[in-house]
C-alpha atoms as a PDB file:
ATOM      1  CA  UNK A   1       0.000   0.000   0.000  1.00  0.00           C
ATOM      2  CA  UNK A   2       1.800   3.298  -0.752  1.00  0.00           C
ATOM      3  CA  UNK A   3       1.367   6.464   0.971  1.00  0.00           C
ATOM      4  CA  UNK A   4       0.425   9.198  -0.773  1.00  0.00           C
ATOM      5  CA  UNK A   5       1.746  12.572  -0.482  1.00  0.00           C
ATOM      6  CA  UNK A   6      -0.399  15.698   0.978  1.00  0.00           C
ATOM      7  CA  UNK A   7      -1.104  18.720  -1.096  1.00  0.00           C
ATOM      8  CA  UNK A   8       0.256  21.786  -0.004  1.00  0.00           C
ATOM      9  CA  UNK A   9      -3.205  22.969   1.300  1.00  0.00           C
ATOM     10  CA  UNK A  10      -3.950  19.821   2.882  1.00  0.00           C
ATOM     11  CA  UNK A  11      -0.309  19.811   4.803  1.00  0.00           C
ATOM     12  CA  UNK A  12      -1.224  23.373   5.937  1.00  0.00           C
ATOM     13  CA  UNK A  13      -4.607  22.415   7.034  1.00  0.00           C
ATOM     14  CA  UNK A  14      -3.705  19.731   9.411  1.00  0.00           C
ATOM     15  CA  UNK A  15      -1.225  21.562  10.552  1.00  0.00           C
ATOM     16  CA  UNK A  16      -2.986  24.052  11.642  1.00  0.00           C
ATOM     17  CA  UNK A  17      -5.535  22.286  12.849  1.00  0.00           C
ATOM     18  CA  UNK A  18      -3.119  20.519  15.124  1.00  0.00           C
ATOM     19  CA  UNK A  19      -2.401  23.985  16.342  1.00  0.00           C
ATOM     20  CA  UNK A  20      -5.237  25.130  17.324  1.00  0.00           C
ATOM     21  CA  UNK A  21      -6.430  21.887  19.236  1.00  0.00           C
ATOM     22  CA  UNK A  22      -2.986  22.171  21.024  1.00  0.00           C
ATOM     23  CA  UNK A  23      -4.028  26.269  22.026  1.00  0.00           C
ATOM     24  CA  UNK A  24      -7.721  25.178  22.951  1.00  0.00           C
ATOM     25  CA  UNK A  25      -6.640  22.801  25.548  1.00  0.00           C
ATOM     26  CA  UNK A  26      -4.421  24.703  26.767  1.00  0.00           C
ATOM     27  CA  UNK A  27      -6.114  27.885  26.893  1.00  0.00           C
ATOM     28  CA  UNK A  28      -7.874  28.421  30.551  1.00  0.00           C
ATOM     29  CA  UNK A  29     -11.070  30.461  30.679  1.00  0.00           C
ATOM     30  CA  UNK A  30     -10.500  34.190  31.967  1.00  0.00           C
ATOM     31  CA  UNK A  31     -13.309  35.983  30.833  1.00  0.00           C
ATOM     32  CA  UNK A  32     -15.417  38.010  32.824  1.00  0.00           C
ATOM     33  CA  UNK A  33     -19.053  35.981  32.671  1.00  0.00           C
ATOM     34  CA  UNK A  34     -21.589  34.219  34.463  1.00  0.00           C
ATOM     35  CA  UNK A  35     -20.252  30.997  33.114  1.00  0.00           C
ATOM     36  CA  UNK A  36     -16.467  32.472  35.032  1.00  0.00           C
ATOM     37  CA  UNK A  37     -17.970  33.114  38.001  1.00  0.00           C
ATOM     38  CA  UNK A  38     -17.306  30.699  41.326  1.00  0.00           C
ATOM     39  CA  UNK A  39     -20.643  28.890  42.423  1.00  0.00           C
ATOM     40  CA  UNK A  40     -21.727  29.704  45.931  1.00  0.00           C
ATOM     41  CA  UNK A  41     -22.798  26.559  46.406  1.00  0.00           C
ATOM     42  CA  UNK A  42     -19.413  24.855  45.894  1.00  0.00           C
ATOM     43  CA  UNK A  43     -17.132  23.680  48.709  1.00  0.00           C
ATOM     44  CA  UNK A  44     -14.403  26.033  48.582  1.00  0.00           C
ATOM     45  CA  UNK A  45     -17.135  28.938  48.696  1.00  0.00           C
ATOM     46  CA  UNK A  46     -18.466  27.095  51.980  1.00  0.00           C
ATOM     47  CA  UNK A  47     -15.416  26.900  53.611  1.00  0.00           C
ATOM     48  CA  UNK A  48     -14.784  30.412  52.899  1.00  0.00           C
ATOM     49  CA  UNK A  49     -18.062  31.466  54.437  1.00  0.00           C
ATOM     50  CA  UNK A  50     -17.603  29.501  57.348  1.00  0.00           C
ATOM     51  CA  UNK A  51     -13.752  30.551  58.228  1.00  0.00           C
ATOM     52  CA  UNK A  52     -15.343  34.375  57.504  1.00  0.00           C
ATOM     53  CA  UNK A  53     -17.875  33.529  60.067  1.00  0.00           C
ATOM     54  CA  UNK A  54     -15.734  32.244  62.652  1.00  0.00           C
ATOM     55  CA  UNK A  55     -13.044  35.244  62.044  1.00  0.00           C
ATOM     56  CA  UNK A  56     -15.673  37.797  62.677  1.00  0.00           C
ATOM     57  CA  UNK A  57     -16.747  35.878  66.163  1.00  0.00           C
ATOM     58  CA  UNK A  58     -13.073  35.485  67.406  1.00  0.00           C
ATOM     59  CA  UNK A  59     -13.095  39.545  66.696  1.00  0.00           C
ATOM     60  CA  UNK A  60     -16.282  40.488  68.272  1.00  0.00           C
ATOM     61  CA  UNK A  61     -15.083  38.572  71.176  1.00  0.00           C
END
């Protein structure tokens, strides 16, 4: 079975291609958005609330 050579285009192409798969997954999401935004009902934003909660008692006290 012989392998057949690309076209100039079609070398380009997956090249390219290649590229940009390679950017996407590497590429992090830092927009400002609803879909950026941390959940309040996540655990980190509990434990957050919680440590805030217990800071402001050890002050008041």
């Amino acid at each position: 079975m012989a392998v057949t050579r690309l076209k100039r285009k079609d070398r380009k192409n997956k090249t390219t291609s290649r590229l940009e798969v390679k950017t996407l997954k590497l590429a992090t999401n830092i927009e400002l958005g609803s879909r950026s935004k941390q959940s309040t009902k996540d655990q980190l934003a509990k434990n957050n609330l919680l440590l805030d909660q217990l800071s402001s008692a050890l002050r008041a006290s």
